[in-house]
Protein backbone atom coordinates (compact mmCIF):
# COMPACT_ATOMS: atom_id res chain seq x y z
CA UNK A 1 0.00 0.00 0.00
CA UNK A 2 1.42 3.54 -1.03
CA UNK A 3 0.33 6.06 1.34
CA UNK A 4 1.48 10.51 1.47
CA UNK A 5 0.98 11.75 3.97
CA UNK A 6 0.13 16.01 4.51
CA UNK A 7 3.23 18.16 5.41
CA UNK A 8 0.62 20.49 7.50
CA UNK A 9 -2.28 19.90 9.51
CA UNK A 10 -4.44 16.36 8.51
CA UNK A 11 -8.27 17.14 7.97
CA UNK A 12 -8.82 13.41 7.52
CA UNK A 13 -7.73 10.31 4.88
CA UNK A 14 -8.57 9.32 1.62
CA UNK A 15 -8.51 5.64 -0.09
CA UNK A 16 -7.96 5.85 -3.23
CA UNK A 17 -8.35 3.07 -6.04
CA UNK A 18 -6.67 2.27 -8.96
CA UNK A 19 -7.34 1.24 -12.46
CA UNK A 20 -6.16 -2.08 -13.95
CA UNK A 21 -2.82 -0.57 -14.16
CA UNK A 22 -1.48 -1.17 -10.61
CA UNK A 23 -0.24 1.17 -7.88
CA UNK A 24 1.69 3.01 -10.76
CA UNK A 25 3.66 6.54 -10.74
CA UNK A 26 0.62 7.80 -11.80
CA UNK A 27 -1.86 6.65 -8.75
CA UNK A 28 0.75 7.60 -6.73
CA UNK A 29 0.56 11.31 -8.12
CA UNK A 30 -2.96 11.52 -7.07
CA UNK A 31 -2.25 10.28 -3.60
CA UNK A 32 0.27 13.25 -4.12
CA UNK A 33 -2.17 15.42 -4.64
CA UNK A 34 -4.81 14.42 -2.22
CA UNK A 35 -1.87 14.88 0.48
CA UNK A 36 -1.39 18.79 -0.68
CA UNK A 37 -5.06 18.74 0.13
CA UNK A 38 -4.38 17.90 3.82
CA UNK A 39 -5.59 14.39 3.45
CA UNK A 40 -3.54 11.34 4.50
CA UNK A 41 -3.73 9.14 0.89
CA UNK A 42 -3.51 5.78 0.67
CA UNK A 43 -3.62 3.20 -2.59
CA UNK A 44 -4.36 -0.55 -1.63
CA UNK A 45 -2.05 -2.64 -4.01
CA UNK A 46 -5.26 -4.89 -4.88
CA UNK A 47 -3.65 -6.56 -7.57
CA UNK A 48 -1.30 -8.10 -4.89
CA UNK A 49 -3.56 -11.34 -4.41
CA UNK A 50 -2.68 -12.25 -7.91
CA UNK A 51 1.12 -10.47 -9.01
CA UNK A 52 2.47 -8.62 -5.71
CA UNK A 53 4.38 -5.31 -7.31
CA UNK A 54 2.23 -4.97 -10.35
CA UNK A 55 2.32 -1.73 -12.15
CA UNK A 56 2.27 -1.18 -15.75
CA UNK A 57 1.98 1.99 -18.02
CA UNK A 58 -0.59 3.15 -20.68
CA UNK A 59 0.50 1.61 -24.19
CA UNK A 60 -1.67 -1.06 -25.82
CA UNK A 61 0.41 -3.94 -24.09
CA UNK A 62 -0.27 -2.68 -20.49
CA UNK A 63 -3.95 -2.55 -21.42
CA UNK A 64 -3.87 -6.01 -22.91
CA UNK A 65 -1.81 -7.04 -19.55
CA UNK A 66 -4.48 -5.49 -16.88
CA UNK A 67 -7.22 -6.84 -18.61
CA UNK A 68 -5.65 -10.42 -18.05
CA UNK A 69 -5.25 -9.72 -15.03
CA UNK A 70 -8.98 -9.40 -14.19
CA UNK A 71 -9.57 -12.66 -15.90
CA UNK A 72 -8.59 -14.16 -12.10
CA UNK A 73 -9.40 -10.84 -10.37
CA UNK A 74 -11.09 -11.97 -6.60
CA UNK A 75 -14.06 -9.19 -6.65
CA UNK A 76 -15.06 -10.68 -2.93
CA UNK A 77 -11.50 -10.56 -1.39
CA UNK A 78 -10.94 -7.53 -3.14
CA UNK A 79 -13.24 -5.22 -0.45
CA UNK A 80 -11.15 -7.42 2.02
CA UNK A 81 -8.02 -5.42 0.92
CA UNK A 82 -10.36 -2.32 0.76
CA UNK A 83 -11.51 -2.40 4.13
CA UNK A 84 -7.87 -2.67 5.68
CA UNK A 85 -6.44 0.09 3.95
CA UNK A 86 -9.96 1.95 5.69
CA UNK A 87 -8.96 0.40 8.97
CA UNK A 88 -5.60 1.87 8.68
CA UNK A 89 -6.19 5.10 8.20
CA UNK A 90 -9.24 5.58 10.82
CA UNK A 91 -6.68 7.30 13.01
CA UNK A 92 -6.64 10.71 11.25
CA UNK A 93 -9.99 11.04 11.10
CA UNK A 94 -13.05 10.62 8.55
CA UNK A 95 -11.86 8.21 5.58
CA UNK A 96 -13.54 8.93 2.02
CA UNK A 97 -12.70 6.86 -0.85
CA UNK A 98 -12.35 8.04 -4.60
CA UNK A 99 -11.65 5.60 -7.33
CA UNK A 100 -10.77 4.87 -11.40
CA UNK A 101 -11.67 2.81 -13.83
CA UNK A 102 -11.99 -0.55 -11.92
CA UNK A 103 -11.53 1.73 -8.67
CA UNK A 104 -14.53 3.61 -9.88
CA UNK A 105 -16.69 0.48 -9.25
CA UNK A 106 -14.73 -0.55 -6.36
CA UNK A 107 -15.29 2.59 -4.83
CA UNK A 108 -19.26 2.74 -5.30
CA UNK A 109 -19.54 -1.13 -4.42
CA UNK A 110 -17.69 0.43 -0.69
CA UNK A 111 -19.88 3.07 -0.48
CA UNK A 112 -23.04 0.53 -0.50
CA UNK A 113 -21.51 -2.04 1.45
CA UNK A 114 -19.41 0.06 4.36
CA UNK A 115 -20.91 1.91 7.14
CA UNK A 116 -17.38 3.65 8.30
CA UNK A 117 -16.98 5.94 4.99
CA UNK A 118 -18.17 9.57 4.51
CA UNK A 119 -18.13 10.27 1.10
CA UNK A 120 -17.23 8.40 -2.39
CA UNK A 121 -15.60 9.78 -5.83
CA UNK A 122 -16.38 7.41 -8.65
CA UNK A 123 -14.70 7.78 -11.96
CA UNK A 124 -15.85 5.97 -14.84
CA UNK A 125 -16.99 2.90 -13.16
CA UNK A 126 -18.05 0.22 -15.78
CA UNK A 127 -19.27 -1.73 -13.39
CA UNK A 128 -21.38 1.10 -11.15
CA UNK A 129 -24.58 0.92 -13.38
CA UNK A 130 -25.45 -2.69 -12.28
CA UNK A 131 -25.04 -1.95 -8.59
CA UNK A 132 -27.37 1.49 -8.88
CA UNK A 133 -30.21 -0.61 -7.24
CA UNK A 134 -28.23 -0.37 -4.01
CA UNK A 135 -27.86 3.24 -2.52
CA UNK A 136 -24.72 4.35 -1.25
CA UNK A 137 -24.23 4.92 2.55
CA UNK A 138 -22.62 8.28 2.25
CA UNK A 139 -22.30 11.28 0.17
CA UNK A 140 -21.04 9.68 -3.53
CA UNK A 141 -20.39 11.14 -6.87
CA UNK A 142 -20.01 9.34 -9.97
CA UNK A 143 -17.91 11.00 -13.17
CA UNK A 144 -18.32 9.66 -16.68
CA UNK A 145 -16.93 10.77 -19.96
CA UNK A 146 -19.89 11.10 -22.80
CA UNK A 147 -17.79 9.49 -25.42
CA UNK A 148 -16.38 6.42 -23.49
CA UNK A 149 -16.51 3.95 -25.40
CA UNK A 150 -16.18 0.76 -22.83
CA UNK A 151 -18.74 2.72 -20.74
CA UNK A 152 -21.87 3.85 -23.14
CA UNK A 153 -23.83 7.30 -22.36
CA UNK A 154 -26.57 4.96 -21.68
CA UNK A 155 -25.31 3.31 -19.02
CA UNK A 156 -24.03 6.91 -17.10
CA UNK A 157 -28.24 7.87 -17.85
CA UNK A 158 -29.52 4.65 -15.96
CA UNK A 159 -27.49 5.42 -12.98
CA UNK A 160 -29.27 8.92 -13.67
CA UNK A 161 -32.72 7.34 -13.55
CA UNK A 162 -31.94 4.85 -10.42
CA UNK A 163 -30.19 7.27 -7.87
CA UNK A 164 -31.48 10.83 -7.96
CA UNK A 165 -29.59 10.82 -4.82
CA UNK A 166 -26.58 10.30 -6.47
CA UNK A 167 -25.21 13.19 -8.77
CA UNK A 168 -24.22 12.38 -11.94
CA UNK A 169 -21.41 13.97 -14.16
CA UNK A 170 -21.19 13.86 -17.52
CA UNK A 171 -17.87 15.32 -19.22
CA UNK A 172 -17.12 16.07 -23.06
CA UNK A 173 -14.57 13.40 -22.95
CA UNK A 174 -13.67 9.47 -23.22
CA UNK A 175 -12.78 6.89 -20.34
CA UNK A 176 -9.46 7.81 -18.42
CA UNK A 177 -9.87 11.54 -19.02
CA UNK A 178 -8.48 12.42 -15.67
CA UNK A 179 -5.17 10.67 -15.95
CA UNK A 180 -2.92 12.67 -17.14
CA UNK A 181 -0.43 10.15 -18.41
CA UNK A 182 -2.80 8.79 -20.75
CA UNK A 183 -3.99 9.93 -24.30
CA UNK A 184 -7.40 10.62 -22.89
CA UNK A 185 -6.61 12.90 -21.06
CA UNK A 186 -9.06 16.25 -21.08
CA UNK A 187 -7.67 18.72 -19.07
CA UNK A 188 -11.01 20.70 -18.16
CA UNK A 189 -12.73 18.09 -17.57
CA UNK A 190 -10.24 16.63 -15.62
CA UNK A 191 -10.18 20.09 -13.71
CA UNK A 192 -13.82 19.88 -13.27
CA UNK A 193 -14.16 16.84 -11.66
CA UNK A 194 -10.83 17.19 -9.15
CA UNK A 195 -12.42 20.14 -7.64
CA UNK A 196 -16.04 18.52 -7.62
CA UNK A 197 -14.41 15.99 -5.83
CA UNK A 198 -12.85 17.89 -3.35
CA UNK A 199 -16.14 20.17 -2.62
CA UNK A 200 -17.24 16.85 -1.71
CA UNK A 201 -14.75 15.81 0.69
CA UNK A 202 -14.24 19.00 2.62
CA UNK A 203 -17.84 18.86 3.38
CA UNK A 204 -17.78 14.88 4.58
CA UNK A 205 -14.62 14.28 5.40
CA UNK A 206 -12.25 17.27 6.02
């Protein structure tokens, strides 16, 4: 598990999950980023069940790779390795979670199964429209690009439909569009939905 932790004064923690890529440079970036916030930041390495270490890039290979890898991916297990990175970082305060890609569904699938989380950040969860009958137990967002193409517009309007209690973003970009070390990456949208997502932490968890 990578964790940053704030130079300054903690306001609480953040969990943050990664894409099918692994703890990579650029997960640890965000954590980063979430520690200039004031937030303690901490990436479970949930691939570790299957390849401990794993972290791959962006090209078409490292795609090909993570996808593989979820072939023999442990959904179940997986919150296992969700809750204890939770667990240890209870002691500076409220934990929220924010997630990507596979994280994005990982982090919507805590926020309807956890009690101990105040707020959730989902990005471009493929997986978050089939939970939507299940309503998160905090405060949760969910981001989606308008021309993903592994994630259809449709899809982002049923969660629309199912959870008026859930805001729903919609951004004039594709899938990935806030990582900046991949081709998808939209800058203003990417903007957008970093300081959406921190509105929604300082209010729940800092």
């Amino acid at each position: 598990m990578y964790i940053a932790i704030p130079d300054g004064k903690v306001k609480g923690a953040i969990v943050v999950l990664q894409e099918i890529f692994g703890v990579n440079a650029h997960i640890r970036s965000v954590c980063e980023r979430y520690a200039a916030e004031g937030y303690v930041a901490a990436a479970p390495a949930i691939f570790d069940r299957l390849s401990p270490g794993y972290e791959r890039g962006y090209e078409p290979d490292d795609v090909q790779a993570g996808i593989a890898m979820m072939k023999d991916f442990d959904r179940d297990a997986v919150m296992l390795d969700i809750g204890a990175a939770v667990d240890a970082v209870k002691q500076y305060g409220k934990v929220g979670i924010v997630g990507y890609c596979l994280g994005g569904s990982l982090a919507y699938r805590a926020a309807i199964t956890r009690d101990d989380l105040a707020a959730a950040s989902c990005y471009y969860g493929g997986m978050v429209p089939d939970m939507v009958d299940h309503a998160p137990k905090c405060p949760t967002i969910v981001h989606f690009g308008e021309t993903d193409h592994s994630i259809p517009i449709e899809k982002a309007e049923i969660v629309k439909q199912k959870r008026p209690d859930v805001p729903v973003y919609i951004y004039p970009a594709g899938h990935g569009f806030s990582c900046d070390a991949r081709s998808a990456y939209e800058p203003v949208s990417a903007k957008l939905a970093w300081e959406r997502t921190l509105q929604l932490f300082a209010e729940n968890v800092g």
